[in-house]
Protein backbone atom coordinates (compact mmCIF):
# COMPACT_ATOMS: atom_id res chain seq x y z
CA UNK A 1 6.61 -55.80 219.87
CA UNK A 2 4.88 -58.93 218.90
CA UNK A 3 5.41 -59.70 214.65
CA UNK A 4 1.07 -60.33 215.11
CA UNK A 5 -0.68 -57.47 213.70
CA UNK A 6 -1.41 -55.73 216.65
CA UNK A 7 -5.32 -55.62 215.79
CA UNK A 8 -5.03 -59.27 216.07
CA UNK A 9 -3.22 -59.47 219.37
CA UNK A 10 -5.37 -57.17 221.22
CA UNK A 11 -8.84 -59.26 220.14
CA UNK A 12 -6.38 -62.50 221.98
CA UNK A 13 -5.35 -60.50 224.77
CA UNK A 14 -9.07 -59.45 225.16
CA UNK A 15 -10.58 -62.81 224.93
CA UNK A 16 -8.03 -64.16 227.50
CA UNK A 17 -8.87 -60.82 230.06
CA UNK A 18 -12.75 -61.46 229.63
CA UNK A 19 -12.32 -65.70 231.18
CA UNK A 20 -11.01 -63.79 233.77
CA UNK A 21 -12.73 -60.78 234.70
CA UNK A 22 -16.71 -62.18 233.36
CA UNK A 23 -19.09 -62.95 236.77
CA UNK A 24 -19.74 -66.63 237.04
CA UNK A 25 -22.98 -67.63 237.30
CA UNK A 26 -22.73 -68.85 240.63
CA UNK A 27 -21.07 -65.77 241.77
CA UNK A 28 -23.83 -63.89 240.38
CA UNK A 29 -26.62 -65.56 242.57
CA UNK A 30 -24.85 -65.59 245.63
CA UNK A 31 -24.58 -61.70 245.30
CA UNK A 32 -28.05 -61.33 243.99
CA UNK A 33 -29.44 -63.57 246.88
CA UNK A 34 -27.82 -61.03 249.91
CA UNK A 35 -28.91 -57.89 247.57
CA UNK A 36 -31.85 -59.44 247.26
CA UNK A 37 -32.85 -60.22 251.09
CA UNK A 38 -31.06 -57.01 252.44
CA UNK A 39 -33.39 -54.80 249.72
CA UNK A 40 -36.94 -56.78 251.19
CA UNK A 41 -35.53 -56.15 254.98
CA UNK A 42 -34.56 -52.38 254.33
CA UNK A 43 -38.55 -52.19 252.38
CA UNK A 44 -40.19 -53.71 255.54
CA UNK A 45 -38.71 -51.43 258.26
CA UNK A 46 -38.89 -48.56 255.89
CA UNK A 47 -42.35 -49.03 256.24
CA UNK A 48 -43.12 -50.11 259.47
CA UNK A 49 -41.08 -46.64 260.43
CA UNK A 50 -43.94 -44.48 258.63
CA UNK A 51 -41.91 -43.31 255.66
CA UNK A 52 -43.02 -43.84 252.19
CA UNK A 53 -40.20 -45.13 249.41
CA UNK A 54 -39.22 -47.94 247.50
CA UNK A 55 -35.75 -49.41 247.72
CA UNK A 56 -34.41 -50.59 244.31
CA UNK A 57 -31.22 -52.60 243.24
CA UNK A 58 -28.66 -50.14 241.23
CA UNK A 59 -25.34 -49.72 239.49
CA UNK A 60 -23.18 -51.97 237.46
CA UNK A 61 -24.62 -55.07 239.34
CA UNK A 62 -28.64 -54.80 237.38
CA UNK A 63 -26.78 -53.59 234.74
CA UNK A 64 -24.81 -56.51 234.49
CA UNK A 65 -21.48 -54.68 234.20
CA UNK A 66 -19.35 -55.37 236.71
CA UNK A 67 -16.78 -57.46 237.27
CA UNK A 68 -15.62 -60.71 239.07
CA UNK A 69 -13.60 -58.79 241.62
CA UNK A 70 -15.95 -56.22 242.31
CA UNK A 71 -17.30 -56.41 246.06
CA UNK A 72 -19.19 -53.45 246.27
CA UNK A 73 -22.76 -52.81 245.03
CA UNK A 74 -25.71 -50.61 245.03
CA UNK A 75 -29.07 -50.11 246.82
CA UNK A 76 -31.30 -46.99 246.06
CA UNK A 77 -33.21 -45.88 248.69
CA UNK A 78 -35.85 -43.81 246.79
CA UNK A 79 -37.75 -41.01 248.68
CA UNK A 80 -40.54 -38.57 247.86
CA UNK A 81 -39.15 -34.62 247.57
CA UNK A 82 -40.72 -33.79 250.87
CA UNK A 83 -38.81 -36.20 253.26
CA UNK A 84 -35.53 -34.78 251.98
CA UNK A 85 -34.90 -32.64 255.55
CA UNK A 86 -35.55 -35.88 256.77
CA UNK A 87 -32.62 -38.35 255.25
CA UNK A 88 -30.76 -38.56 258.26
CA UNK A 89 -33.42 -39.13 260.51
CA UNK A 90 -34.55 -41.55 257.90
CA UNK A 91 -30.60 -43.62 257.65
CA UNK A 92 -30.43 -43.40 261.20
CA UNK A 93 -33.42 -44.98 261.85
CA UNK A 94 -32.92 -48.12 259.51
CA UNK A 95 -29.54 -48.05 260.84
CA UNK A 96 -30.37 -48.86 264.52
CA UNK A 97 -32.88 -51.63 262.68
CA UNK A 98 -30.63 -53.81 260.32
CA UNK A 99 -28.08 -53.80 263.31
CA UNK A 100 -30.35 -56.31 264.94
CA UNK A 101 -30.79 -58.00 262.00
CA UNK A 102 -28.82 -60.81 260.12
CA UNK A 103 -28.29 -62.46 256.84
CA UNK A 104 -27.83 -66.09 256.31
CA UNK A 105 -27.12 -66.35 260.28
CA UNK A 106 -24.16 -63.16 259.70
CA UNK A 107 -24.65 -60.74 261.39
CA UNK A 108 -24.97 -57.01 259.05
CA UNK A 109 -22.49 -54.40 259.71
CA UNK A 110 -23.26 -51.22 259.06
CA UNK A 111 -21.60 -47.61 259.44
CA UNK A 112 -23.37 -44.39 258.17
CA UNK A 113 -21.37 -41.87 255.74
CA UNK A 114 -22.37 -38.26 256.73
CA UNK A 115 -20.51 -35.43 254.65
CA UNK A 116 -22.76 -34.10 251.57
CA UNK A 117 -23.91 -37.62 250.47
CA UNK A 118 -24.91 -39.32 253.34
CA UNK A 119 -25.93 -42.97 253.12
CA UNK A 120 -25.35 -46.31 254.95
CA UNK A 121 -22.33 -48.80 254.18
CA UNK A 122 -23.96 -52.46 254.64
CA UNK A 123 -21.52 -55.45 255.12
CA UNK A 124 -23.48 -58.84 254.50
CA UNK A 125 -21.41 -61.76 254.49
CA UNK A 126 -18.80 -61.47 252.06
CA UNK A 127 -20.18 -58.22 250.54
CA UNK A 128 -20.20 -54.56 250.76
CA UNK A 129 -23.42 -53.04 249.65
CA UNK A 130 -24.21 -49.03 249.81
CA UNK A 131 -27.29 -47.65 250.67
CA UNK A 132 -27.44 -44.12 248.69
CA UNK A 133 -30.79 -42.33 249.25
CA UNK A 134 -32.36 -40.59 245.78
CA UNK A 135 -36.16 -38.97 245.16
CA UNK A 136 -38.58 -39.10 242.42
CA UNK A 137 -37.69 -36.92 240.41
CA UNK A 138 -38.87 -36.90 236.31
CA UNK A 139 -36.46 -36.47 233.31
CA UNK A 140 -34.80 -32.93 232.75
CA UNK A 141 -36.04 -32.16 236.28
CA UNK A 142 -32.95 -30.62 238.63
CA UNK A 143 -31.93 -33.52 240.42
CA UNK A 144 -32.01 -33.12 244.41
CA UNK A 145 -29.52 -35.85 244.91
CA UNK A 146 -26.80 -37.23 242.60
CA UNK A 147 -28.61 -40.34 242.38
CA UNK A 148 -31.69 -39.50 241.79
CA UNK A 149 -30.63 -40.34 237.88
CA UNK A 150 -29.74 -43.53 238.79
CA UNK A 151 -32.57 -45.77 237.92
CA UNK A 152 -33.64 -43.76 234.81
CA UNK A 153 -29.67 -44.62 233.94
CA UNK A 154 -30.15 -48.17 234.42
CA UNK A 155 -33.34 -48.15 232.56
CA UNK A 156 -31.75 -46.43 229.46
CA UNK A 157 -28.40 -48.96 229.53
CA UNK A 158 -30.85 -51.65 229.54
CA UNK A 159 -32.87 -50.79 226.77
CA UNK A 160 -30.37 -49.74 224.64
CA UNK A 161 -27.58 -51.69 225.83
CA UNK A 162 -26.79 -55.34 223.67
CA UNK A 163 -25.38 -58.40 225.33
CA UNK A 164 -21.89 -58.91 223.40
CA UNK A 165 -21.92 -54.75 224.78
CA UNK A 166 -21.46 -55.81 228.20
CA UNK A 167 -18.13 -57.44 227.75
CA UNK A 168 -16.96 -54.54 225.88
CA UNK A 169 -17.99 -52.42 229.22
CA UNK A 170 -15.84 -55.06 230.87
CA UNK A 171 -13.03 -54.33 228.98
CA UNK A 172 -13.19 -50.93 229.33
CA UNK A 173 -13.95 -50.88 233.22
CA UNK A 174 -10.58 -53.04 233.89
CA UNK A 175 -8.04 -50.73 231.30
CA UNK A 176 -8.99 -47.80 233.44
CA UNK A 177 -9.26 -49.79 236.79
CA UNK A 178 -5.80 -50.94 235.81
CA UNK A 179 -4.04 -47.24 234.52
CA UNK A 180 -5.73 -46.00 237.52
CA UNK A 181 -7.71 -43.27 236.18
CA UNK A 182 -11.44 -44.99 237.33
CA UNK A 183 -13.37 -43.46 240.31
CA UNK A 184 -12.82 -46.27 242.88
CA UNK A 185 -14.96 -44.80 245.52
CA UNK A 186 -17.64 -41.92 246.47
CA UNK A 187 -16.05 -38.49 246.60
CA UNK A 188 -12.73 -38.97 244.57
CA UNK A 189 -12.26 -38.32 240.89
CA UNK A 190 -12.11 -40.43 237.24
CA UNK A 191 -13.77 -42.29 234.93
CA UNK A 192 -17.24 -43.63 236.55
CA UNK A 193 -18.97 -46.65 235.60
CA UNK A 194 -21.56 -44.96 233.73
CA UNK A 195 -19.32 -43.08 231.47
CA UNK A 196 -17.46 -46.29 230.63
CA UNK A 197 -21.31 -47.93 229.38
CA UNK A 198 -22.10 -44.52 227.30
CA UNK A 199 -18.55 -44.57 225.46
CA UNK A 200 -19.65 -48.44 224.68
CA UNK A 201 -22.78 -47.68 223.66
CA UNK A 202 -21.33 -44.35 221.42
CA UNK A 203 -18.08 -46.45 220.01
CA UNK A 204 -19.32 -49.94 219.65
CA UNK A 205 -16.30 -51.88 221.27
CA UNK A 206 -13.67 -51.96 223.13
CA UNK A 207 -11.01 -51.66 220.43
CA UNK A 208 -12.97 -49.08 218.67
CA UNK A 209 -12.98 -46.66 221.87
CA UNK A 210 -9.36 -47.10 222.68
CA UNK A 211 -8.83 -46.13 218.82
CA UNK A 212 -11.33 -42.58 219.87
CA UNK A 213 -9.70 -42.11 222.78
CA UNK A 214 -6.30 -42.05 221.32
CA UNK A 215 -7.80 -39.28 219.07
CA UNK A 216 -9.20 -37.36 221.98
CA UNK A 217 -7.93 -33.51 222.11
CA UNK A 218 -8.57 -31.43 225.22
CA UNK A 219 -12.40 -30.20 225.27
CA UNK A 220 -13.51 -33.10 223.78
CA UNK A 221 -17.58 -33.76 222.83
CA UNK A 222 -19.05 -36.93 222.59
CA UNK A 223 -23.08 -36.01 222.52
CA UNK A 224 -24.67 -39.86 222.20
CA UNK A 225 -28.33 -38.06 221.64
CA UNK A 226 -26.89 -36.27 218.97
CA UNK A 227 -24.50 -38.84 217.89
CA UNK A 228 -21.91 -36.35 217.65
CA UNK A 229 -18.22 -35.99 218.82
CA UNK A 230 -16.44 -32.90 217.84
CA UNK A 231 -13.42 -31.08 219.76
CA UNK A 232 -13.50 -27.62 220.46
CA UNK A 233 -10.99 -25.29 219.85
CA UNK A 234 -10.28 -24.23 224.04
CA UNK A 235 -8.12 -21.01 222.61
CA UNK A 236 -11.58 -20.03 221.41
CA UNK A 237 -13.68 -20.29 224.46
CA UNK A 238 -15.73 -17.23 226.19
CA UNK A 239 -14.33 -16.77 229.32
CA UNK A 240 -17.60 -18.01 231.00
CA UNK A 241 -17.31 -21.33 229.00
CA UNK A 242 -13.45 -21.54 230.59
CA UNK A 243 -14.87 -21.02 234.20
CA UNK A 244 -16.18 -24.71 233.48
CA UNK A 245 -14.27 -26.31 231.76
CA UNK A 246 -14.01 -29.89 231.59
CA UNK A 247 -11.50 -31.76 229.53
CA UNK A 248 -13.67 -34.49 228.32
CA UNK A 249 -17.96 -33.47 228.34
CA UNK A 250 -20.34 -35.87 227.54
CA UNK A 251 -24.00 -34.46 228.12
CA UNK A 252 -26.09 -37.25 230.00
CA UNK A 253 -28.49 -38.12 227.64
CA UNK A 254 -31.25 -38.17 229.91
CA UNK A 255 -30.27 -34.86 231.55
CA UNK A 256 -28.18 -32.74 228.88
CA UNK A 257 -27.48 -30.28 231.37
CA UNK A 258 -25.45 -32.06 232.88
CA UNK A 259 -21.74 -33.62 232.16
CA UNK A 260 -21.22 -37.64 233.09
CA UNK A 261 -17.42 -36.77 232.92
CA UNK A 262 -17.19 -34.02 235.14
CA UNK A 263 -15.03 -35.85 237.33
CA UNK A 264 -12.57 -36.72 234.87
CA UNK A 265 -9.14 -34.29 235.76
CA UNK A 266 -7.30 -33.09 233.07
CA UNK A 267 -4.24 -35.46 234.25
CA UNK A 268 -6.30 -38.72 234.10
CA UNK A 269 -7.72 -37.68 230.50
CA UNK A 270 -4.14 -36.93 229.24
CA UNK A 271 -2.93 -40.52 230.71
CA UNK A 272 -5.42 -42.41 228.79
CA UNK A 273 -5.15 -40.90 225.74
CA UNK A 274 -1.83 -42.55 226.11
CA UNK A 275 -2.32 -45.46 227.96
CA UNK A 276 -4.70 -46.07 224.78
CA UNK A 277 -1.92 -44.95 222.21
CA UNK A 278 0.06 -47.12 223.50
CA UNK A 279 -1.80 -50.27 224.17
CA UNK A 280 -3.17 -49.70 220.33
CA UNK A 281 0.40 -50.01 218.45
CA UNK A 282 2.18 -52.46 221.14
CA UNK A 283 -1.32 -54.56 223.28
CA UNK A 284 -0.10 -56.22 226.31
CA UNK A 285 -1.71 -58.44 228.93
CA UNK A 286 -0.13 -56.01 231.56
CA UNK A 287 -2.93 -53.46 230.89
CA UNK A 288 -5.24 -55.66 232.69
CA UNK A 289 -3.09 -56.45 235.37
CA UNK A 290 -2.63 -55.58 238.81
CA UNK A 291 0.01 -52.51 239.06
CA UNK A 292 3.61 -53.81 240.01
CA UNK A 293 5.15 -51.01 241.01
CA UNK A 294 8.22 -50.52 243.66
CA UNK A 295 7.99 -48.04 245.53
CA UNK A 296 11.68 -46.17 246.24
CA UNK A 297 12.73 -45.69 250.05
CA UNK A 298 12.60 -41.87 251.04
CA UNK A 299 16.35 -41.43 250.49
CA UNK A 300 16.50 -42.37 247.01
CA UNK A 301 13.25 -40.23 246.50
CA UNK A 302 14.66 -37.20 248.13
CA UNK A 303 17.67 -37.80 245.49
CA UNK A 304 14.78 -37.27 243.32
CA UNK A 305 13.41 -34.22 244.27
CA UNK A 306 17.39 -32.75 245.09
CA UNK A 307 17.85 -33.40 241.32
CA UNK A 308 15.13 -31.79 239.83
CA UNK A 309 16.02 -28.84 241.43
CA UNK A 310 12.16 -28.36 242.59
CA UNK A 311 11.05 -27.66 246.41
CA UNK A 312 8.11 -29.66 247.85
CA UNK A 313 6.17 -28.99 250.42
CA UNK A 314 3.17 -31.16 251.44
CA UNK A 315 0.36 -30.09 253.83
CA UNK A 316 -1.12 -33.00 255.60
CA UNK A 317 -3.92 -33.59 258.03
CA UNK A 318 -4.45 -36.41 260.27
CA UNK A 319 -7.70 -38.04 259.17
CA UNK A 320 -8.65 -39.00 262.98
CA UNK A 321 -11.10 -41.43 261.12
CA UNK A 322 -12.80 -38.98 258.85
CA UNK A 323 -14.50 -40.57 255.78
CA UNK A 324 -12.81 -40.67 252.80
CA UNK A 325 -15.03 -38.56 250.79
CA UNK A 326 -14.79 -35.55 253.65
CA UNK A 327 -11.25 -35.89 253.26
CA UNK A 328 -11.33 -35.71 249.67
CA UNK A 329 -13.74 -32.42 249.46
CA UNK A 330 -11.33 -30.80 252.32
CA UNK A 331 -8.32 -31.67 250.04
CA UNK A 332 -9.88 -29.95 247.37
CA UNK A 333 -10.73 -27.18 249.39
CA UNK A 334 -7.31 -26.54 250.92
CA UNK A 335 -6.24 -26.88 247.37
CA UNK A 336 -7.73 -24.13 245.18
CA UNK A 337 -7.29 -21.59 248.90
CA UNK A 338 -3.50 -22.44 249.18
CA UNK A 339 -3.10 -22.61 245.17
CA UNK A 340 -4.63 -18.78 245.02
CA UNK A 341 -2.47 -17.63 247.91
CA UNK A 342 0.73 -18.71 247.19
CA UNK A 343 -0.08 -17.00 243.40
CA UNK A 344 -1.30 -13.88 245.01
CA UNK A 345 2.25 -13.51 246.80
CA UNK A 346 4.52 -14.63 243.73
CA UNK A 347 5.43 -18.16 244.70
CA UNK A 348 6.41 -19.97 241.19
CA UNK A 349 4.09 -22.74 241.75
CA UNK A 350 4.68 -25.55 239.19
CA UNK A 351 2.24 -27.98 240.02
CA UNK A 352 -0.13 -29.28 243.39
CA UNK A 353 -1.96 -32.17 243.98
CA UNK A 354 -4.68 -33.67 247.04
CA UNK A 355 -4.12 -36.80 248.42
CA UNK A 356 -6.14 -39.50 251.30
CA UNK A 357 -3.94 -41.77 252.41
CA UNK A 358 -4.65 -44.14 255.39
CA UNK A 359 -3.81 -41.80 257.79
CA UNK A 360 -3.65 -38.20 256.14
CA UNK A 361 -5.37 -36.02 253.55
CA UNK A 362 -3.96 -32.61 252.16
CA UNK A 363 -2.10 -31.62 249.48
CA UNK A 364 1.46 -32.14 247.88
CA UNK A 365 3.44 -28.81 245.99
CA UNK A 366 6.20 -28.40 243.86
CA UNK A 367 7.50 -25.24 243.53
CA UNK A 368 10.43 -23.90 241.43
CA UNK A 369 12.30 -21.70 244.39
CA UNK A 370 11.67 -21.31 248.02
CA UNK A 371 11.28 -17.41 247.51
CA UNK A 372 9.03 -15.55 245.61
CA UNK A 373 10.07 -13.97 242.36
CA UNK A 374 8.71 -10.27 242.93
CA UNK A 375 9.48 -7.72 239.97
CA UNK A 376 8.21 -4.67 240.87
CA UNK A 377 8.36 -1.85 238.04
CA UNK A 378 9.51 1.65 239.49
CA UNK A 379 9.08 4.70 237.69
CA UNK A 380 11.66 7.51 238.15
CA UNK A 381 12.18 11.20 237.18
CA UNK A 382 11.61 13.05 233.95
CA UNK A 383 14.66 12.31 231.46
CA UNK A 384 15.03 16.14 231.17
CA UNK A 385 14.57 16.32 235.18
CA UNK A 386 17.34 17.19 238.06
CA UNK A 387 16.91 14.45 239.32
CA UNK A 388 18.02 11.90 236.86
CA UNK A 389 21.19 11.83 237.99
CA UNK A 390 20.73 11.16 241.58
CA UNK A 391 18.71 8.36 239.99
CA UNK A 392 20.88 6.99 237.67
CA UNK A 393 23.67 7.47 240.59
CA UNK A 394 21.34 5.33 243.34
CA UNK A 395 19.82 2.34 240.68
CA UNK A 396 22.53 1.67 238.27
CA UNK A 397 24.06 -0.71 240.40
CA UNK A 398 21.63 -1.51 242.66
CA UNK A 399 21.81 -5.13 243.61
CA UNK A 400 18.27 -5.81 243.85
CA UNK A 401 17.64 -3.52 239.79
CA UNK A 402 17.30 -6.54 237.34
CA UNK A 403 16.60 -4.44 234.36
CA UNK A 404 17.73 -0.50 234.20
CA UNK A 405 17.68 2.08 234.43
CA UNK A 406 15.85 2.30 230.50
CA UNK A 407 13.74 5.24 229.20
CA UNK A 408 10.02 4.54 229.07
CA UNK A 409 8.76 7.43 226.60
CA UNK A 410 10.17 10.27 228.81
CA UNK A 411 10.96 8.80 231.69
CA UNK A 412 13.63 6.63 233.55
CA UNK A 413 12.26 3.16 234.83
CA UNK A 414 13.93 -0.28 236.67
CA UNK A 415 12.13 -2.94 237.21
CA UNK A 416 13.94 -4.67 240.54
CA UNK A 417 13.15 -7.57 242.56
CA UNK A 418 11.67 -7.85 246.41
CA UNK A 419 12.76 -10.43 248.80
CA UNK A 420 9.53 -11.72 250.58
CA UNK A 421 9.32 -14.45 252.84
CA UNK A 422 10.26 -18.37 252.25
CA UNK A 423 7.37 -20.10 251.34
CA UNK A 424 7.55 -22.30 255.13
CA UNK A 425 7.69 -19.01 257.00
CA UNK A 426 4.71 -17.66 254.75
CA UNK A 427 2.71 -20.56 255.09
CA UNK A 428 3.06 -21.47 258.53
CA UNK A 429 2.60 -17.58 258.51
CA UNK A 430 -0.72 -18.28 256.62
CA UNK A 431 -1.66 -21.26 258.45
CA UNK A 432 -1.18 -20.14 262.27
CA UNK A 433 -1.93 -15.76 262.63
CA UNK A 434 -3.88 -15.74 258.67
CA UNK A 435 -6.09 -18.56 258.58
CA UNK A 436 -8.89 -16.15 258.42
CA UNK A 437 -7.82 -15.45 254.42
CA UNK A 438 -7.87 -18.44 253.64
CA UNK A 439 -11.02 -18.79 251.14
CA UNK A 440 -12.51 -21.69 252.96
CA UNK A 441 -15.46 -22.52 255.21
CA UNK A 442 -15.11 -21.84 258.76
CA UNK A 443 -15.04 -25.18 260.25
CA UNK A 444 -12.04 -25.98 257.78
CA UNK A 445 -10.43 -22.83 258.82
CA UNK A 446 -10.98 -24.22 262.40
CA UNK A 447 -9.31 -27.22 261.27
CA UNK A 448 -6.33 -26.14 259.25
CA UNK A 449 -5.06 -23.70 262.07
CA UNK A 450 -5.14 -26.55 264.68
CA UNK A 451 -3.87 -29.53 262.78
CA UNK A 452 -2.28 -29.01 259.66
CA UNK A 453 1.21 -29.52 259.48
CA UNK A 454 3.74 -28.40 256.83
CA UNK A 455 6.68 -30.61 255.73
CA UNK A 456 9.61 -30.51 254.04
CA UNK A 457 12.02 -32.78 252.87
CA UNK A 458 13.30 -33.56 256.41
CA UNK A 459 12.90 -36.73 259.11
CA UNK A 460 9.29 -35.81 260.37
CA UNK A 461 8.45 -36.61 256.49
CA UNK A 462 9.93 -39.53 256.33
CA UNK A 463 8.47 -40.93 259.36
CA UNK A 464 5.18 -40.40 257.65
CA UNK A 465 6.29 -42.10 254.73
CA UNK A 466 7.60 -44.51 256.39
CA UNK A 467 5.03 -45.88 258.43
CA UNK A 468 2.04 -44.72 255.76
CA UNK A 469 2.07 -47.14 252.53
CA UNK A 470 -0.59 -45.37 250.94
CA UNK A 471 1.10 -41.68 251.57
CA UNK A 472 4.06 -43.28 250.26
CA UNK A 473 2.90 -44.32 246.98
CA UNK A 474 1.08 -41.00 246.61
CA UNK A 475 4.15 -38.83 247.58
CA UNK A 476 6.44 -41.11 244.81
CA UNK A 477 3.31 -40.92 242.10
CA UNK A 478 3.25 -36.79 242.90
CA UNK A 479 7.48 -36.59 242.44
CA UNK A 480 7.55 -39.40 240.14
CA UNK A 481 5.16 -38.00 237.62
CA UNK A 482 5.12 -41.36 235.57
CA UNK A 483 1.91 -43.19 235.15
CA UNK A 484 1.93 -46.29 236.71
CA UNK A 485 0.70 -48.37 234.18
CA UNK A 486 4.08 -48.01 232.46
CA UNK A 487 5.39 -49.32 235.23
CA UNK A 488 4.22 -52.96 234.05
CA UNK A 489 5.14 -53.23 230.58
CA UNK A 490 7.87 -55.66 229.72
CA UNK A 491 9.80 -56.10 226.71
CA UNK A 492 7.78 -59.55 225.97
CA UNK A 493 5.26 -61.30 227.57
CA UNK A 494 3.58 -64.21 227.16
CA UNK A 495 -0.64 -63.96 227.01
């Protein structure tokens, strides 16, 4: 570590990230000219289609928090309650429309995103811009769609958001971008954009929230309305709180009812508690950096896996060009059904997680043995019975009796072990004649009996992993188990 207080060297690290990741003027209109002409175009054949709706500019970009190698941004599409049967009809539409169109003499690419948030994917020139659809809705009304927040967000940030604040965002935005705990697109899971602002606006800076978060214990509060953050104690939760639990909650502060870090996993809050710990005692330049990380070929990973004396097995789907948030919401899916089934049956599952690679989706397990561990207690006869002895005689050396015969009160009792199947014979068991128990919905069901395909650690899995970066790099995070981000800290490093 650096002799500098470390205080100090974070506030020169920080001022040397910011040059770097700050929007340039120039790169600012450019962006805000396409939004700009795409929003008028998408307002004109809104309304020579007959529909009624304003489209707005959104996210980060009005709020002035994003950053210089962002190339995504936000549209709102704003509808009244009653054309909500009608969004498809509605995308579809303006689809077929901005297809003729172009910007700047580019033509506009566009492909529609179906699943449960539907909405169009504009490319215009040298941007990416999303078209989500929302409707007016007022505040502490149930919102129809998750967007329909979005400008009442924006609103709030600006008001109560301060310049200098906007470079704290920043700040934030990259540290999590860069540990890999920030929600990088629609359907998958972290630390959002809008959470990042709200810890700003609740903390101050930058170095004061990675101080909080390093002080962060599971359930953790942070109520901006009531300017409140307290921890509660999770051993002392009703069992109806525990059925939704969140790590982290922060009530939105136009909607209380609901939580802006709901999509926070407990894994991503525990990794930047310490990524935060540790970039408070020992700052480096490398938490701002993009990850260098080398990824192991499949031999030395088995080696890995061999050593740990775990089993995986991964389930994995081809995507056949699904969208990356269907994949994700299958993943979860197959998750929590597979998860309860292989408890159910006694598999010692020690940990699972989804995945969307390039070319898959589905799910990666660890497991402690191949066979289920199956104690089953048996009560025998009466201790004053006839028929102890030809108990005692049949169980006291019973190969499968791993505790007994003992006397329960009166009576004689084992407990012994049952063999049940392997967990690739259950599973493909499960997958190909049991699909129906699988608690699913039916077109998944559908899907998982044709497709899915369960590997071990043999050849067919390393093809995959071969010829799949992305699968790769999830398969060695899931096995690994070491956040990435300590993957780039040196021993010194010059800022």
């Amino acid at each position: 570590m650096s002799e500098e207080n470390p205080k100090d060297l974070s506030k020169e690290i920080e001022t040397k990230v910011l040059e770097v990741i700050q929007v340039q003027w120039e790169q600012h209109e450019r962006v805000r000219e396409i939004i700009s002409i795409l929003r008028e175009k998408i307002q004109m054949d809104l309304g020579s289609l007959g529909y009624v709706g304003r489209v707005e500019t959104q996210g980060s970009f009005v709020r002035k928090t994003y950053l210089s190698e962002d190339d995504t941004f936000d549209l709102l599409l704003i509808l009244q309650r009653s054309d909500k049967p009608k969004v498809h009809q509605i995308l579809d539409a303006l689809e077929k429309r901005l297809k003729k169109d172009r910007i700047n003499k580019d033509p506009i690419t566009i492909t529609k995103h179906t699943g449960k948030i539907p909405y169009l994917r504009i490319v215009a020139g040298d941007e990416l811009v999303n078209l989500f659809v929302g409707f007016e809705i007022t505040p502490g009304e149930d919102n129809i769609s998750i967007f329909d927040y979005l400008p009442m967000h924006s609103q709030y940030l600006i008001t109560h958001m301060k310049e200098e604040d906007r470079n704290e965002v920043l700040l934030l935005k990259k540290f999590l971008k860069t540990i890999g705990v920030y929600r990088h697109e629609v359907g998958s899971i972290g630390f959002n954009g809008y959470l990042c602002e709200l810890l700003i606006l609740f903390y101050g800076t930058f170095q004061k929230t990675i101080d909080a978060i390093g002080k962060w214990r599971a359930r953790t509060i942070i109520d901006l309305k009531k300017n409140l953050e307290k921890s509660e104690d999770v051993d002392l939760l009703t069992s109806e709180m525990l059925l939704k639990y969140y790590p982290l909650y922060v009530p939105d502060p136009l909607n209380p009812k609901d939580n802006v870090a709901a999509d926070v996993s407990i894994d991503q809050f525990t990794s930047v508690i310490a990524a935060a710990n540790t970039y408070k005692f020992d700052p480096k330049i490398s938490f701002f950096e993009d990850l260098l990380c080398e990824i192991p070929t499949y031999s030395d990973l088995m080696r890995k896996i061999i050593h740990s004396g775990r089993q995986l097995v991964v389930l994995a789907t081809k995507r056949n060009f699904q969208e990356s948030e269907i994949c994700w919401q299958k993943a979860m899916s197959m998750k929590n059904a597979f998860q309860g089934e292989l408890f159910n049956n006694n598999y010692i599952l020690e940990r699972s997680k989804t995945f969307v690679s390039d070319e898959y989706y589905g799910l990666f397990l660890s497991l402690m043995d191949v066979n289920p561990q199956i104690s089953i207690r048996k009560e025998g006869p009466l201790i004053t019975s006839d028929e102890s002895i030809k108990f005692l005689q049949q169980y006291t050396k019973h190969v499968d009796v791993v505790s007994g015969p003992f006397i329960d009160n009166d009576r004689w009792v084992i407990h012994f072990t049952k063999k049940g199947q392997n967990v690739f014979e259950f599973l493909e068991n499960l997958v190909k004649k049991n699909t129906f128990m699988l608690n699913v919905d039916s077109f998944l069901k559908i899907e998982i009996k044709e497709k899915l395909k369960i590997f071990g650690a043999d050849e067919k899995l390393r093809e995959i992993y071969e010829t799949d970066g992305s699968f790769a790099e999830y398969m060695f995070l899931f096995i690994e188990r070491k956040p990435l981000w300590i993957c780039n800290l040196k021993e010194n490093e010059e800022i």
